[in-house]
Protein backbone atom coordinates (compact mmCIF):
# COMPACT_ATOMS: atom_id res chain seq x y z
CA UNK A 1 110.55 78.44 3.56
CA UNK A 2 113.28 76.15 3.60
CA UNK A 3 115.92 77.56 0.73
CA UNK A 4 117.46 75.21 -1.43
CA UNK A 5 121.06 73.69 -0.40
CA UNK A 6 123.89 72.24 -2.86
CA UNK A 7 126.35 69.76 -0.88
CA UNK A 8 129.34 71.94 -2.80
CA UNK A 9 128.16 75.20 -0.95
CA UNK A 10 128.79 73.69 2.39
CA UNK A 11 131.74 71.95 2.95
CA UNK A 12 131.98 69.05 5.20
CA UNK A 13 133.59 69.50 8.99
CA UNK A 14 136.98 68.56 8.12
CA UNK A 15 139.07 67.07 11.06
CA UNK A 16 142.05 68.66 10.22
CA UNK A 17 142.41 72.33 8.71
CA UNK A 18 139.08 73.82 9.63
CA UNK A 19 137.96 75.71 12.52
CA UNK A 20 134.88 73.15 12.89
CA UNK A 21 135.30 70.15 13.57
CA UNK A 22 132.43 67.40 13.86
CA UNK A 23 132.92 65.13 17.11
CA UNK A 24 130.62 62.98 15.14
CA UNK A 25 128.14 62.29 13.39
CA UNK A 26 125.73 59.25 14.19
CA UNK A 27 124.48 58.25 17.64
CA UNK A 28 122.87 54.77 19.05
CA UNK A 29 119.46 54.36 18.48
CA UNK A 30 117.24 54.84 21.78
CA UNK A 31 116.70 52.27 24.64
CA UNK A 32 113.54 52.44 24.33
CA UNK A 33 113.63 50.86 20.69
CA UNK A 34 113.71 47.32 20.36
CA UNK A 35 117.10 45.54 19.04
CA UNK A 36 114.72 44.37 16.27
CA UNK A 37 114.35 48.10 14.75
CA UNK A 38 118.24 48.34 14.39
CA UNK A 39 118.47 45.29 12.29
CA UNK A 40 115.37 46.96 9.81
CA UNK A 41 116.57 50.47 9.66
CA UNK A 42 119.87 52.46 8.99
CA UNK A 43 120.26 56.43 9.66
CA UNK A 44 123.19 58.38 8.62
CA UNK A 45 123.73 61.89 9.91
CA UNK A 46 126.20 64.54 7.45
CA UNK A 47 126.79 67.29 10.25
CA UNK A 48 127.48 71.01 9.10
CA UNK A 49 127.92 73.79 10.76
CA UNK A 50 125.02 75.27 9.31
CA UNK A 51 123.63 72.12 7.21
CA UNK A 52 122.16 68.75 8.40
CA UNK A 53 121.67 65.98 5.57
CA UNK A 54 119.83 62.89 7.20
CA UNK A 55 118.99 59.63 5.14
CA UNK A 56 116.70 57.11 6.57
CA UNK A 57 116.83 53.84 5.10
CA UNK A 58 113.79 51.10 5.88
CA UNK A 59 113.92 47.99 5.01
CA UNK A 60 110.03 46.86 5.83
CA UNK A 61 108.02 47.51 2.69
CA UNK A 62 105.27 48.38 4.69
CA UNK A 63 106.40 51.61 6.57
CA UNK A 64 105.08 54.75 5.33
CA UNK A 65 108.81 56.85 5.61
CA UNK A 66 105.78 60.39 4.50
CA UNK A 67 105.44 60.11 8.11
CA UNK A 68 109.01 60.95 9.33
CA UNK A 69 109.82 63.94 10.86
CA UNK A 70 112.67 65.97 11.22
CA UNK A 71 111.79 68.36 14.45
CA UNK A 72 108.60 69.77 13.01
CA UNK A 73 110.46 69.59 9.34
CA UNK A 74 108.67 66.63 6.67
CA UNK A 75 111.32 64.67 4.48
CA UNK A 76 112.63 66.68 1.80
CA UNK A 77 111.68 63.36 -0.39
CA UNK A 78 110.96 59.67 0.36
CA UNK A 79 110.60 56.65 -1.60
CA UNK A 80 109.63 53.26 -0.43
CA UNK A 81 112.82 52.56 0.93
CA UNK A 82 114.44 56.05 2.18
CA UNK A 83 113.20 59.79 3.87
CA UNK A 84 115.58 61.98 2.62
CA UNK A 85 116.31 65.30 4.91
CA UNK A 86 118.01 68.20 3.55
CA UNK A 87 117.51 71.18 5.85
CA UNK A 88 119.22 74.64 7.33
CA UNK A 89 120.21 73.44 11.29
CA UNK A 90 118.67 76.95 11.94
CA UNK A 91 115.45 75.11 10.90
CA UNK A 92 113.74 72.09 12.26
CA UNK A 93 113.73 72.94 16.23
CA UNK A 94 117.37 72.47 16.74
CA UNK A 95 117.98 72.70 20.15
CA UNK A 96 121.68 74.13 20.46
CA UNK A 97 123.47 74.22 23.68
CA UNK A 98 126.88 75.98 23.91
CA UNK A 99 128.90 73.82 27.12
CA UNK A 100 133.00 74.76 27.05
CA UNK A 101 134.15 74.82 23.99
CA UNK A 102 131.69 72.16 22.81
CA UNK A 103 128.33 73.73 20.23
CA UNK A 104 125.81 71.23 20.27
CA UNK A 105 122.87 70.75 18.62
CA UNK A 106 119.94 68.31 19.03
CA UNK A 107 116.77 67.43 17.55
CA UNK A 108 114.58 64.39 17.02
CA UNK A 109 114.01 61.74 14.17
CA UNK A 110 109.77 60.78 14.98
CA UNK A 111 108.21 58.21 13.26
CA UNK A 112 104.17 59.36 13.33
CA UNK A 113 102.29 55.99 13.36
CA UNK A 114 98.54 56.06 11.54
CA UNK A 115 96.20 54.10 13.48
CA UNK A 116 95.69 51.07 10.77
CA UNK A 117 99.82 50.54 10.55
CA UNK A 118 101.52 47.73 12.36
CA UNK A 119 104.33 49.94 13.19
CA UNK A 120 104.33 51.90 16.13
CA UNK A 121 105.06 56.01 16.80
CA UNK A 122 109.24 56.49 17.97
CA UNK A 123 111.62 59.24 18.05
CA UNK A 124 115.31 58.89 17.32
CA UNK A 125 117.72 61.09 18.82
CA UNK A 126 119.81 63.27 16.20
CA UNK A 127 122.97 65.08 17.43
CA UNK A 128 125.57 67.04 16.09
CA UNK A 129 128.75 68.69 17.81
CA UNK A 130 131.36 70.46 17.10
CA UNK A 131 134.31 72.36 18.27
CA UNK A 132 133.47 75.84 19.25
CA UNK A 133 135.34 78.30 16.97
CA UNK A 134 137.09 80.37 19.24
CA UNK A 135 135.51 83.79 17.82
CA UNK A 136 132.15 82.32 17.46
CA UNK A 137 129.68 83.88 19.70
CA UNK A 138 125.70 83.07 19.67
CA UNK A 139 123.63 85.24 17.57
CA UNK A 140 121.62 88.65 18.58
CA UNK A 141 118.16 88.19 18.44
CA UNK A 142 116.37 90.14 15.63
CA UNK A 143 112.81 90.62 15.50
CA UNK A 144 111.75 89.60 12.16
CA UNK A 145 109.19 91.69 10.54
CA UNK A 146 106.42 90.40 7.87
CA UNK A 147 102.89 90.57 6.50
CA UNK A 148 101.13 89.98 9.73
CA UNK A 149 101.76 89.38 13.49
CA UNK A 150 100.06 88.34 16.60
CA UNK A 151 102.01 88.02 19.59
CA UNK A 152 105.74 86.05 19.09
CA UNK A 153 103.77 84.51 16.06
CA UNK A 154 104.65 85.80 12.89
CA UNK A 155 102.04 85.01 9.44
CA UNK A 156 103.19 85.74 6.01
CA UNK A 157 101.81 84.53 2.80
CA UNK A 158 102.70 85.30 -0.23
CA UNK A 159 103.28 84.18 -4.08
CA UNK A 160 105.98 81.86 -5.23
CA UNK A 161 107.61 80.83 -8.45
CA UNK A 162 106.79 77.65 -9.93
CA UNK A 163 108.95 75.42 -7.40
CA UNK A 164 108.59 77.57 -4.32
CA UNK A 165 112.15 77.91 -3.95
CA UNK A 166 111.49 81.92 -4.25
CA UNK A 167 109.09 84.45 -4.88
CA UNK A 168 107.05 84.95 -7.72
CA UNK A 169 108.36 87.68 -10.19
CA UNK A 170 105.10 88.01 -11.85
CA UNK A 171 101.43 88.79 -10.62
CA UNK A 172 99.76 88.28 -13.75
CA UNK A 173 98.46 84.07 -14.63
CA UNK A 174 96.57 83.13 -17.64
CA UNK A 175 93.01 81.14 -17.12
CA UNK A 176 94.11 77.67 -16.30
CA UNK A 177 97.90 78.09 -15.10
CA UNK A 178 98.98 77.25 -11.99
CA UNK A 179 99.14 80.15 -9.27
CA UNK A 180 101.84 78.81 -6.50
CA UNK A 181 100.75 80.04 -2.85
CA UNK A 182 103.05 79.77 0.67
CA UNK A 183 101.99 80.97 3.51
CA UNK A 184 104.08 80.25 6.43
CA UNK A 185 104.48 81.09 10.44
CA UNK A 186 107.67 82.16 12.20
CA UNK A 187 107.31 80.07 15.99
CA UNK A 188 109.50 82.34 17.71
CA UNK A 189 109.53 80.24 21.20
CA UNK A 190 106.59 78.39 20.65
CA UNK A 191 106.14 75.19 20.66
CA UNK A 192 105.93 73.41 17.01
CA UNK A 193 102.87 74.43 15.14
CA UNK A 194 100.83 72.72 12.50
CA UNK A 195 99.78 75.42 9.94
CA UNK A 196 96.36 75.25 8.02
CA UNK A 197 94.38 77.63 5.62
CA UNK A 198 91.29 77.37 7.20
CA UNK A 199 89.29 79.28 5.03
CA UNK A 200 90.37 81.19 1.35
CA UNK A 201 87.96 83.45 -0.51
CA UNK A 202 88.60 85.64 -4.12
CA UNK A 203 87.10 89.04 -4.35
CA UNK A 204 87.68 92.18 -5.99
CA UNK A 205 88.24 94.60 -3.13
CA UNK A 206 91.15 94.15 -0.69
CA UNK A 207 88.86 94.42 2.26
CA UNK A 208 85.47 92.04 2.74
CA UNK A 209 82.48 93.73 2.99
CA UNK A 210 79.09 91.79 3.48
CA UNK A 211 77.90 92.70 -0.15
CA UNK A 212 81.51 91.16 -1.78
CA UNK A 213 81.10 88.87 -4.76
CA UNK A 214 83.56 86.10 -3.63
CA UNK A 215 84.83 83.14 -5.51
CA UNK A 216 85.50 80.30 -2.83
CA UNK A 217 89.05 78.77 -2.82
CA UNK A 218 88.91 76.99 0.90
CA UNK A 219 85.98 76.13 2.91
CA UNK A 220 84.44 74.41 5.60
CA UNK A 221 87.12 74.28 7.54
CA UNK A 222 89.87 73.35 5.55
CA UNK A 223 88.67 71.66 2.44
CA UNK A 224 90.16 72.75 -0.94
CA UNK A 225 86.32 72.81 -2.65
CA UNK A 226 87.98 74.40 -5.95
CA UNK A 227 90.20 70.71 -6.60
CA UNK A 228 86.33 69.70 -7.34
CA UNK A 229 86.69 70.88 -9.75
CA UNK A 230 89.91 71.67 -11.00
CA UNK A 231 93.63 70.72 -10.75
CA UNK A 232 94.40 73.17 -7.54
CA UNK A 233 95.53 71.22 -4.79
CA UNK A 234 97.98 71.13 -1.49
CA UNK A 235 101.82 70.07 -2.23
CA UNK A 236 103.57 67.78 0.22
CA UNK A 237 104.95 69.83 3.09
CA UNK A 238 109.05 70.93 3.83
CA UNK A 239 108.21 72.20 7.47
CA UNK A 240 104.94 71.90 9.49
CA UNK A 241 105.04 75.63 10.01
CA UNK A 242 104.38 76.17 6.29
CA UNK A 243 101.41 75.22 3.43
CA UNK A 244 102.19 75.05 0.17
CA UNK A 245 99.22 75.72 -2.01
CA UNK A 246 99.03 75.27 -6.20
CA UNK A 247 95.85 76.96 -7.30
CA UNK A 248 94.59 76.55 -10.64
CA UNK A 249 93.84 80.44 -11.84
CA UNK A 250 90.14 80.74 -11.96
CA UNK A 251 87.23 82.34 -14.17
CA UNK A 252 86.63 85.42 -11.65
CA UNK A 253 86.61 89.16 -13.00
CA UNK A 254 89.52 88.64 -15.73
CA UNK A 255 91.74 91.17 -16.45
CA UNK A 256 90.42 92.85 -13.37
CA UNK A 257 92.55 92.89 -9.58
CA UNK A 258 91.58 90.33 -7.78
CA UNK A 259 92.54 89.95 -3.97
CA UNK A 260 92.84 86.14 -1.97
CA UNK A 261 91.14 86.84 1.93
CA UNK A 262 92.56 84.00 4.13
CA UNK A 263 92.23 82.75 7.61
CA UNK A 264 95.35 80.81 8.78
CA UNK A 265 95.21 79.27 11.75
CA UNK A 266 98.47 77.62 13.87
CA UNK A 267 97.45 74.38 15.39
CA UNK A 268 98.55 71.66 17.69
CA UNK A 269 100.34 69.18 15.39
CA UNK A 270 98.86 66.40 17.18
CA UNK A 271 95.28 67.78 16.93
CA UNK A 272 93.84 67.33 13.62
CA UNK A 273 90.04 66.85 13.51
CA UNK A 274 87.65 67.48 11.10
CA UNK A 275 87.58 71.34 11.91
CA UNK A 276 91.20 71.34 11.73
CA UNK A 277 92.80 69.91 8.87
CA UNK A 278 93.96 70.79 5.27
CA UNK A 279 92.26 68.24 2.78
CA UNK A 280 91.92 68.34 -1.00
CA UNK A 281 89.78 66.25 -3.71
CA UNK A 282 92.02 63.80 -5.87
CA UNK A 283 89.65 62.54 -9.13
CA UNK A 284 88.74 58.90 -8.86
CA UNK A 285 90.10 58.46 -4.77
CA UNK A 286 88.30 60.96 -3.36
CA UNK A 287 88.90 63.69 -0.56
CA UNK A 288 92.56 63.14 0.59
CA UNK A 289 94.03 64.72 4.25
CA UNK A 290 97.47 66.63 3.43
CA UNK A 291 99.27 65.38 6.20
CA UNK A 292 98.52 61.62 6.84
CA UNK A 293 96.66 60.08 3.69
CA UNK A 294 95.46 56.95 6.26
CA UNK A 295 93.59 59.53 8.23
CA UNK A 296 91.90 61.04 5.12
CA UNK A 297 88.61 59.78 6.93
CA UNK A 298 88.61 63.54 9.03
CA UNK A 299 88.02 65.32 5.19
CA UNK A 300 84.51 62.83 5.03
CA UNK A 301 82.90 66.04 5.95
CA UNK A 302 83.70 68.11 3.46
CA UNK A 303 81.18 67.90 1.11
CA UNK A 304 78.42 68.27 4.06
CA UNK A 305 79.24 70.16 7.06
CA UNK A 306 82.60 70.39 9.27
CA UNK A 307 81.20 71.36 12.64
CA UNK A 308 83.37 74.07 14.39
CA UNK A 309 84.36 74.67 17.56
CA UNK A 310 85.85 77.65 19.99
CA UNK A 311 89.09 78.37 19.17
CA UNK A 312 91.38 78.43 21.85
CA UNK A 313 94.50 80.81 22.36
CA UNK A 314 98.35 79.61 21.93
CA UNK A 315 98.65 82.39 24.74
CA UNK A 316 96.24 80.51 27.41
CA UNK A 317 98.20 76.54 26.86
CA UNK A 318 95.76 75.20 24.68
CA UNK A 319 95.63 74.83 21.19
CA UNK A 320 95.85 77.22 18.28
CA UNK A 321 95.42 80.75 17.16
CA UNK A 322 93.75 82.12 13.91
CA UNK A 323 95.01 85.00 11.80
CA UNK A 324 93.85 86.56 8.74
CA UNK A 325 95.24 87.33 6.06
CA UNK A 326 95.23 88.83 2.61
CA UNK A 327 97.07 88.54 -0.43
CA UNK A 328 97.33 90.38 -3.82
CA UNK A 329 96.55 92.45 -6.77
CA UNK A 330 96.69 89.55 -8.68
CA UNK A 331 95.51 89.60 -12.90
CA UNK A 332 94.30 86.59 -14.56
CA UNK A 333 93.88 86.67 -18.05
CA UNK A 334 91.57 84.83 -20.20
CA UNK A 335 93.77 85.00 -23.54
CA UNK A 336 90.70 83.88 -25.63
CA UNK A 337 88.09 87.27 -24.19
């Protein structure tokens, strides 16, 4: 998770008087755009040395700016006009490359084009540099170390406070409030992954066993079948290698422990089906797909059946990987039993 960022607690590059020093801060667009996009779109850059703000502004009303990307990082807001980035340049896929006493760092601006828009995919190149400080050096490597691993992937999921900017300092939710839910995957060197909760069960036991009363949360690869029929649903996402999940708290065993089983599976961004996806059921529009609402055709299956397929390993150059995971003692209290 992405922590929150105030402009005052990270001064700008100043040319003058500071050890950084930003070369600069907003490049060309690429060749391979047509003139016509510069005259329809503005980007400006505010280069840290550990902060990147990015503001797209587009001026065609019909351009989704949801479907910007920031590496694998989603705006931190859009409107109809702007996508709004506000992110950590240890985050996103920065590339940095140290060359003299030049630090670089580069990512890409993509534009992810839905198959009914008149607007086609691009990337735009994003670069900062900046002087080298003479005593900076790059960072040791440090294993990080959380809920559950598998290889250079690293799962953790866990409960947040009510804005997900931190962890939840209570386990305990009365019937009917909202119980906030992150799970996330550190990449280490792998390629950007899409993250999905491909399945999420309730039951009273930390450990499944065959005989388990269970209380489904996810199903069918990927479908939130509790927004039926309540107000749970997926929020927008800060960084493709996270899901953000509000979950209504349930009727199941109140007052008693109750334990969320999860598989979480890390996917090829660019292969959502209708096995792979993260969908949820908005009243009066229907099932809706998380992560491009003009493909929300993949989550048709979700009140029938989402044929699976073999999962293929990260490991072998294919696709994804599944994990699973568990999370809790959680309480919920019914305040009128």
């Amino acid at each position: 998770m992405s922590p929150s960022h105030e402009e005052s607690k990270h001064p700008k590059c100043q040319q003058e008087g500071s050890v950084v020093m930003a070369f600069f801060w907003q490049i060309a667009l690429l060749l391979s755009l047509s003139a016509a996009m510069s005259v329809y779109a503005d980007m400006k850059l505010d280069c840290m040395l550990d902060f990147v703000r990015l503001v797209w502004t587009e001026s065609r009303s019909q351009a989704d700016l949801s479907l910007f990307r920031l590496g694998n990082c989603y705006p931190t807001s859009f409107s109809a006009r702007e996508a709004l980035f506000n992110v950590d340049i240890n985050d996103c896929n920065f590339r940095r490359m140290v060359t003299g006493d030049q630090l670089t760092y580069t990512n890409d601006l993509i534009y992810i084009s839905s198959p009914d828009s008149r607007f086609l995919a691009f990337a735009h190149p994003v670069v900062c540099a900046f002087q080298r400080p003479i005593d900076w050096y790059p960072p040791i490597y440090e294993p990080v170390f959380n809920t559950f691993g598998l290889g250079d992937l690293v799962f953790h999921v866990g409960l947040m406070n009510d804005d997900f900017s931190g962890s939840a300092e209570c386990t305990t939710f009365p019937l009917g409030s909202m119980i906030p839910i992150m799970a996330s995957v550190a990449q280490g060197t792998h390629q950007p992954m899409l993250l999905l909760l491909e399945e999420c069960v309730a039951a009273y036991t930390p450990a499944l066993q065959p005989e388990s009363s269970i209380y489904p949360i996810i199903a069918n690869k990927g479908c939130l079948t509790d927004s039926m029929v309540s107000r749970s649903k997926f929020k927008p996402r800060q960084k493709s290698s996270e899901i953000r999940l509000s979950l209504q708290a349930f009727r199941f065993a109140p007052g008693e422990k109750v334990f969320i089983h999860c598989n979480l599976v890390a996917w090829d961004p660019n292969g959502l089906d209708d096995t792979k996806k993260a969908c949820y059921y908005v009243k009066e529009h229907g099932w809706q797909l998380l992560d491009n609402v003009a493909l929300s055709h993949i989550c048709d299956c979700c009140e029938s059946s989402c044929k699976s397929r073999r999962m293929r390993s990260i490991a072998s150059g294919k696709h994804g990987i599944l994990e699973k995971a568990v999370l809790g003692p959680i309480i919920i209290t019914d305040v009128n039993s």
